[in-house]
N, C-alpha and C. Protein backbone atom coordinates (compact mmCIF):
# COMPACT_ATOMS: atom_id res chain seq x y z
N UNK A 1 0.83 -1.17 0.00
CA UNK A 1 0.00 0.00 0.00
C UNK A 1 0.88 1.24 0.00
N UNK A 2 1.00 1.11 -1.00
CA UNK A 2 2.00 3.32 -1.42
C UNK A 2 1.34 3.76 -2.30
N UNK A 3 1.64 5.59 -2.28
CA UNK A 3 0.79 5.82 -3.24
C UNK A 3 1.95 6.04 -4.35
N UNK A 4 1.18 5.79 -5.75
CA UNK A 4 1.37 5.90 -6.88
C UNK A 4 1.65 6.69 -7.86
N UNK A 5 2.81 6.99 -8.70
CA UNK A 5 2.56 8.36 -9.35
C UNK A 5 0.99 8.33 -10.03
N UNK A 6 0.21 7.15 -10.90
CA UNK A 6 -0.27 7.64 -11.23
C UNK A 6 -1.47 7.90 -10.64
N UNK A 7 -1.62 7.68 -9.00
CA UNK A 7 -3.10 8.03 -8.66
C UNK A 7 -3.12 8.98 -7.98
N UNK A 8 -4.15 9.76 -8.53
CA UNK A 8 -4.50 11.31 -8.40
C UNK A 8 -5.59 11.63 -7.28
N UNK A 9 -5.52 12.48 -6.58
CA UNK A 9 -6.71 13.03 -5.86
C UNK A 9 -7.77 13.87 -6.63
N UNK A 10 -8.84 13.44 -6.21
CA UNK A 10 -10.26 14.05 -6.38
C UNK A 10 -10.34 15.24 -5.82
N UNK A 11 -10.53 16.38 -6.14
CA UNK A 11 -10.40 17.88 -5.63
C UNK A 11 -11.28 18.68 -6.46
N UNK A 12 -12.34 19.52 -5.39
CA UNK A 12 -12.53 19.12 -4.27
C UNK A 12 -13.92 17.62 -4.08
N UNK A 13 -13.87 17.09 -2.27
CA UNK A 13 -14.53 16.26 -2.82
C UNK A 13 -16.15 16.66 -2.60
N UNK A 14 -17.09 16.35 -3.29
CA UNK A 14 -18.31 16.72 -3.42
C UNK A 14 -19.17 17.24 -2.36
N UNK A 15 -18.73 16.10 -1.06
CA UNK A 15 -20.13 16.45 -0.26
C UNK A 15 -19.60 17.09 1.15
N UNK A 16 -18.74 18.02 1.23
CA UNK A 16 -18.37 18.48 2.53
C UNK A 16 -17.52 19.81 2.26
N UNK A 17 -17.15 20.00 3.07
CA UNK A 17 -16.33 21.50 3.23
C UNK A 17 -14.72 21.31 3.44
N UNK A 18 -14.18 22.34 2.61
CA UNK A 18 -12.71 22.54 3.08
C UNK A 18 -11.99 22.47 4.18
N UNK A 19 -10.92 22.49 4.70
CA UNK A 19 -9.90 22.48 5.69
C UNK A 19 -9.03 23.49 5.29
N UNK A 20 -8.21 24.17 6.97
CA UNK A 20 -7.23 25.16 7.37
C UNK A 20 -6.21 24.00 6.81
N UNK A 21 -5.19 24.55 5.43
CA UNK A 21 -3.55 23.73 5.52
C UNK A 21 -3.17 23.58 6.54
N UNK A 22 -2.63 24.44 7.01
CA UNK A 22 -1.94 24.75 8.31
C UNK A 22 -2.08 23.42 9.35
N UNK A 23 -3.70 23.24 9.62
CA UNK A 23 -3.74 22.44 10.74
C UNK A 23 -3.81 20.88 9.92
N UNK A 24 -3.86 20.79 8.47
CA UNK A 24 -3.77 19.50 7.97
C UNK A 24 -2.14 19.43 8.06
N UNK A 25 -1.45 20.23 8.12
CA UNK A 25 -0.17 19.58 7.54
C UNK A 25 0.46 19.32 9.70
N UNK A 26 -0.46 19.92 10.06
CA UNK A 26 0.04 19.23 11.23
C UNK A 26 -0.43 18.07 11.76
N UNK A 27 -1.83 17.73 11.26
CA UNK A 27 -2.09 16.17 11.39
C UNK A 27 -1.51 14.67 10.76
N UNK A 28 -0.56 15.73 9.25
CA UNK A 28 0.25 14.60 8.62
C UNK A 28 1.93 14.90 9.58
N UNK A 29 2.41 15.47 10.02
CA UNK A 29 3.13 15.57 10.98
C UNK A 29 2.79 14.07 12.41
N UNK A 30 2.04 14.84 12.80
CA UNK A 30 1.45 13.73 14.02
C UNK A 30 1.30 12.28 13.37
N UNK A 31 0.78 12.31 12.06
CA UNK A 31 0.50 10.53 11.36
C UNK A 31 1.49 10.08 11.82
N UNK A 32 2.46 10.60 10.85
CA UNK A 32 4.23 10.55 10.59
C UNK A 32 4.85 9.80 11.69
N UNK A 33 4.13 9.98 12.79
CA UNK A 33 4.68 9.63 14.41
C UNK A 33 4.35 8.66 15.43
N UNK A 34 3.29 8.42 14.79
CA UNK A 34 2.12 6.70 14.76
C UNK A 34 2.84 5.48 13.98
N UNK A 35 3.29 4.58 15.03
CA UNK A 35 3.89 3.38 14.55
C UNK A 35 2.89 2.41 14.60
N UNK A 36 1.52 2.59 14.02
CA UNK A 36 0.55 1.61 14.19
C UNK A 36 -0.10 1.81 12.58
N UNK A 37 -1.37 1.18 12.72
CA UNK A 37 -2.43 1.51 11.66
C UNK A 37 -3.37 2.16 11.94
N UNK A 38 -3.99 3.00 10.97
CA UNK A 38 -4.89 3.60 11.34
C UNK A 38 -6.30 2.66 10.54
N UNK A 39 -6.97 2.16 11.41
CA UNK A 39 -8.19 1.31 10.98
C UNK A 39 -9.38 1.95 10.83
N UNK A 40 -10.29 0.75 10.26
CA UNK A 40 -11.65 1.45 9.67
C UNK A 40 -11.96 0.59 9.34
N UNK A 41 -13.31 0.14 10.35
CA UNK A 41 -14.08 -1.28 10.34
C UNK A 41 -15.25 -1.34 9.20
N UNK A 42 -15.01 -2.65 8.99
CA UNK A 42 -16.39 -2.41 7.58
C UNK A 42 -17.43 -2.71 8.15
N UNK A 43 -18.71 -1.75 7.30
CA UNK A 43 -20.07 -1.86 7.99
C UNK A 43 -20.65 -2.25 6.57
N UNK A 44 -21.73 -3.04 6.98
CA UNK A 44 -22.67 -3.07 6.08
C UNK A 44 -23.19 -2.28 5.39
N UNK A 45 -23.20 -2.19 3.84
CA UNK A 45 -23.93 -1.20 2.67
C UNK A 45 -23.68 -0.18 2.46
N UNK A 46 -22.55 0.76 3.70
CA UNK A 46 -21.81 2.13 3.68
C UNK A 46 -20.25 2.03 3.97
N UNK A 47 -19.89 2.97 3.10
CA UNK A 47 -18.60 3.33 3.34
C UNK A 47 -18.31 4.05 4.78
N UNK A 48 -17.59 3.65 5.74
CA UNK A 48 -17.21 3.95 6.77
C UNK A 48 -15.59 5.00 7.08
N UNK A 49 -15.84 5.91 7.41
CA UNK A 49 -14.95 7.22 8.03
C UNK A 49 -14.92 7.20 8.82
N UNK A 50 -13.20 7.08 9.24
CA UNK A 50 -12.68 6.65 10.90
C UNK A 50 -12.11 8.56 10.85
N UNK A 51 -11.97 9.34 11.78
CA UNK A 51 -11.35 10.46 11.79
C UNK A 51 -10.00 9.84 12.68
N UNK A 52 -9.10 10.15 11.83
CA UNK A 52 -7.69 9.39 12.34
C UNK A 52 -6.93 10.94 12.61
N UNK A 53 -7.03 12.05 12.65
CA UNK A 53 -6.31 13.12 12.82
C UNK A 53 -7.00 14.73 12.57
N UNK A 54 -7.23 15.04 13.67
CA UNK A 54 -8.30 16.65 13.56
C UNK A 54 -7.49 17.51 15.02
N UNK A 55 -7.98 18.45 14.52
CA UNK A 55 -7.43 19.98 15.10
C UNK A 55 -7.89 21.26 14.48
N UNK A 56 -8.86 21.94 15.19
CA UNK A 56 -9.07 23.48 14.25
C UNK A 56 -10.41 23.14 13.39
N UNK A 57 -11.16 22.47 13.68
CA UNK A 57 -11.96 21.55 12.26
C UNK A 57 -11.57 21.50 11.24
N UNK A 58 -10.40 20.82 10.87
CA UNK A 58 -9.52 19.95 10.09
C UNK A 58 -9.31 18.99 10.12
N UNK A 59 -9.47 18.18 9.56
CA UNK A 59 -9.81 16.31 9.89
C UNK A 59 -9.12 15.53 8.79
N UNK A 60 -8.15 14.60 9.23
CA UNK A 60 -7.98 13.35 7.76
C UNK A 60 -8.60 12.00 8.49
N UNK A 61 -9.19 11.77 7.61
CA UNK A 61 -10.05 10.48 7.37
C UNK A 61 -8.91 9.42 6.68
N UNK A 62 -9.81 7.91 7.55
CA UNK A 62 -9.56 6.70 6.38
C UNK A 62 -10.83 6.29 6.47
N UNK A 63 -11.18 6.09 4.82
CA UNK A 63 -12.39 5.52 4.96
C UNK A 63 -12.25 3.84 4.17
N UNK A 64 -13.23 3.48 4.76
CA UNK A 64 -13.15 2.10 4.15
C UNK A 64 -14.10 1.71 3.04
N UNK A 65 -14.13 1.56 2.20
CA UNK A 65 -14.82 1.16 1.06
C UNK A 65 -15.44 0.03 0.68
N UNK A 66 -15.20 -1.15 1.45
CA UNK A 66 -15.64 -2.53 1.83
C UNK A 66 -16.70 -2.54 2.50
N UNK A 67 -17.05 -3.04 2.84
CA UNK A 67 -18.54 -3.85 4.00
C UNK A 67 -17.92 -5.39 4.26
N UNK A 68 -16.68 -6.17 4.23
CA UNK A 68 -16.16 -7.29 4.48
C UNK A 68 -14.82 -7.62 4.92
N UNK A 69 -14.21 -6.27 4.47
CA UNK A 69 -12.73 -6.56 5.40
C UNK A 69 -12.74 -4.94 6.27
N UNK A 70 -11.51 -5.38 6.91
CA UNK A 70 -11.19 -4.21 7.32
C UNK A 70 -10.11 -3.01 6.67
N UNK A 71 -10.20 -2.31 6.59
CA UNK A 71 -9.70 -0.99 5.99
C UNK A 71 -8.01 -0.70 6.74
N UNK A 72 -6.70 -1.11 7.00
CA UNK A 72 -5.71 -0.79 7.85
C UNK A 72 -4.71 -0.41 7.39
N UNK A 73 -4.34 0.66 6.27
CA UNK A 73 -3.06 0.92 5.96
C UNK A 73 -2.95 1.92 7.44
N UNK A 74 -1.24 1.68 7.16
CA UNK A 74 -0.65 2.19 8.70
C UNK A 74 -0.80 4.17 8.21
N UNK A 75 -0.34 4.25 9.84
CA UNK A 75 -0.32 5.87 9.67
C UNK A 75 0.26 6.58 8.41
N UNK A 76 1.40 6.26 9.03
CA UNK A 76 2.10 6.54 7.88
C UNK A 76 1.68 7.16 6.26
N UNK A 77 1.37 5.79 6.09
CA UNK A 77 0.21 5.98 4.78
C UNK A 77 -0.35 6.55 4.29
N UNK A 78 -1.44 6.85 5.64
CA UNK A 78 -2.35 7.51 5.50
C UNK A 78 -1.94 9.21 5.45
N UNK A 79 -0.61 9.39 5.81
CA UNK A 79 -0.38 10.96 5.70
C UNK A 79 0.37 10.85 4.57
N UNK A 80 0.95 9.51 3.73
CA UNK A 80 1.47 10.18 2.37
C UNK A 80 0.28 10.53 1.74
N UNK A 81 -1.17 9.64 1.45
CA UNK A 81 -2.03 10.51 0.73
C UNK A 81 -2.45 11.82 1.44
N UNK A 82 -2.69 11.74 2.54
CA UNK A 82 -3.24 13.08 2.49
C UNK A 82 -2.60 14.08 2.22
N UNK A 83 -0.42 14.00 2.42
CA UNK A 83 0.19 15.00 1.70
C UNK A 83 -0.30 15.24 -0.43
N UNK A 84 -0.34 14.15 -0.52
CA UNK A 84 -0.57 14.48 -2.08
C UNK A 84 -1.68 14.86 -2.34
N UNK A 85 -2.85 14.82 -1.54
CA UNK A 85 -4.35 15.48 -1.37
C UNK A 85 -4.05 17.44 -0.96
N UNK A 86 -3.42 17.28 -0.28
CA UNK A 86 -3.10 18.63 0.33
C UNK A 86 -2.00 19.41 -1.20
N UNK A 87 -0.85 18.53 -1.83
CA UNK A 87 -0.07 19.13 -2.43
C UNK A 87 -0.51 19.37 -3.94
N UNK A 88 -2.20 18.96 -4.25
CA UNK A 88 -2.83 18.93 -5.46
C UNK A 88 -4.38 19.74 -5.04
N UNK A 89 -4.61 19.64 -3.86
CA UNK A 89 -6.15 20.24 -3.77
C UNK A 89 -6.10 21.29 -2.69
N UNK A 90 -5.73 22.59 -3.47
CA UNK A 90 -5.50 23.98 -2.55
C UNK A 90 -6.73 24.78 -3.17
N UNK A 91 -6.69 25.97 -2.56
CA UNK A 91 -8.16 27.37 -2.50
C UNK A 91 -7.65 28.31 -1.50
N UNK A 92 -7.79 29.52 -2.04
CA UNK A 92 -8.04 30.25 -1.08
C UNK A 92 -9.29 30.85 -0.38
N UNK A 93 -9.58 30.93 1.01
CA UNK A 93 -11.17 30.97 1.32
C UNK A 93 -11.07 32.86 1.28
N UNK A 94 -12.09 32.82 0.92
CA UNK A 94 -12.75 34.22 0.96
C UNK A 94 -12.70 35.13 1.58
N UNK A 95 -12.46 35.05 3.20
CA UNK A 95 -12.47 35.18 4.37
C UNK A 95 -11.37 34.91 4.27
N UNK A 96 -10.40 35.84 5.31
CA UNK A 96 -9.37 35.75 5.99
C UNK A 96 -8.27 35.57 5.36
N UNK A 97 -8.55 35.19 3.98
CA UNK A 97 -7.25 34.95 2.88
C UNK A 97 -6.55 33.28 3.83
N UNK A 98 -7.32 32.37 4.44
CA UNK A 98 -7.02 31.31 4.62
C UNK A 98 -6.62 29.93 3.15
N UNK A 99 -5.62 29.24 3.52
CA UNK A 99 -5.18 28.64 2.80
C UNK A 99 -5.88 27.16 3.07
N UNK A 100 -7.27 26.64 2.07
CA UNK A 100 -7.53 25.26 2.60
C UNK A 100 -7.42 24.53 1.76
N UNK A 101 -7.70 23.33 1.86
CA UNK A 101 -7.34 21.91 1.11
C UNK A 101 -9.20 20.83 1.13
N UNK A 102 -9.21 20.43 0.19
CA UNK A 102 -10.06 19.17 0.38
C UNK A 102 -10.07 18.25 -0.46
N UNK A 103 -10.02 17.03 -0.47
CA UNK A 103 -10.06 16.19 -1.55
C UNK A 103 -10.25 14.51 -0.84
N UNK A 104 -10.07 14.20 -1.93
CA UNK A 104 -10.06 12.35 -1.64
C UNK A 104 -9.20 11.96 -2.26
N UNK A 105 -8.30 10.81 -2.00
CA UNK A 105 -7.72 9.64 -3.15
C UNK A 105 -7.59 8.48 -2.48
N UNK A 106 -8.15 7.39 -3.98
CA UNK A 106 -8.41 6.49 -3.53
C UNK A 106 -7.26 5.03 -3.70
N UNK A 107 -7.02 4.12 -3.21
CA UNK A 107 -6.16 3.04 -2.89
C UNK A 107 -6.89 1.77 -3.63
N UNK A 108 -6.20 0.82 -4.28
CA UNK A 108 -7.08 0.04 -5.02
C UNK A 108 -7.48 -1.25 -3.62
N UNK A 109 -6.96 -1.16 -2.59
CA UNK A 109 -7.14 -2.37 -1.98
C UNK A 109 -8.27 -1.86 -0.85
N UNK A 110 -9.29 -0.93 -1.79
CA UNK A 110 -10.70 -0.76 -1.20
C UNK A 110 -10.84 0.00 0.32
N UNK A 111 -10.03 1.35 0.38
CA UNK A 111 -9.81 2.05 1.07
C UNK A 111 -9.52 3.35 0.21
N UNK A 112 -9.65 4.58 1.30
CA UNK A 112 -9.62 6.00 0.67
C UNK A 112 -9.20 7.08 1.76
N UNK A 113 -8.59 7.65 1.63
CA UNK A 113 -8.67 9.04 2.35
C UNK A 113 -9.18 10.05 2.30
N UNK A 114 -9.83 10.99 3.09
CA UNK A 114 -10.53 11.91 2.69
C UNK A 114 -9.80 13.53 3.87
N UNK A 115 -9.89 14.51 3.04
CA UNK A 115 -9.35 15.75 4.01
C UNK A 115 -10.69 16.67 3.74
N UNK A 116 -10.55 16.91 4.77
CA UNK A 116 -11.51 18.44 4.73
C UNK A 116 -11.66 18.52 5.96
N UNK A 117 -13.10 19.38 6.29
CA UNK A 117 -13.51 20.12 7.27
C UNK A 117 -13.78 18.33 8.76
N UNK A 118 -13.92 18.87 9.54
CA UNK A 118 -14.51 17.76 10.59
C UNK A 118 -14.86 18.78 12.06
N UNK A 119 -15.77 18.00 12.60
CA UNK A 119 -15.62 18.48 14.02
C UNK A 119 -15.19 17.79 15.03
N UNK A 120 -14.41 18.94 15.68
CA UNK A 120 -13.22 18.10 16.65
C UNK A 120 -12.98 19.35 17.75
């Protein structure tokens, strides 16, 4: 499970709101520092979003895309996509001249990451 030159993030993703950079690039910091996995149990008929890293309502997600296994690339991982989510899906907000990010990319072994807004 690495990411790929050729897989790209989705930017932005459809059904939610942006994120502060700032406080995403400190949740891929903190991943970075997690010698475990970050999991995401499969549920029946929905895709399931574990919030594996928030601060500021800024959130990275792993979501799982299954309903039969479980979803576990390690931390790690999970902050190389969200760096390439963050280093392909920028905006500036309107307000405040803030710098945010949102997107998805997805992993073929039926898992995804997602950045944007969260409450935390």
């Amino acid at each position: 499970m690495t990411l790929r030159e050729t897989q790209k993030p989705i930017c932005p993703a459809e059904y939610a709101y942006p994120a502060n950079q700032k406080y995403i690039i400190d949740g891929i910091k903190y991943l970075r520092t997690k010698k475990a996995n970050c999991l995401s149990p499969p549920l029946p008929n929905v895709v399931n979003c574990e919030l594996v890293s928030c601060s500021w309502a800024s959130g990275i997600y792993v979501c799982n895309d299954s309903n039969e296994k479980w979803a576990n690339p390690t931390c790690g991982t999970v902050a190389d996509y969200a760096q390439a989510i963050l280093n392909d899906c920028k905006s500036v907000a309107l307000v405040n001249d803030e710098q945010l990010t949102q997107g998805e990319l997805w992993d073929d072994d039926g898992w995804h990451v997602y950045v944007g807004h969260a409450n935390c």
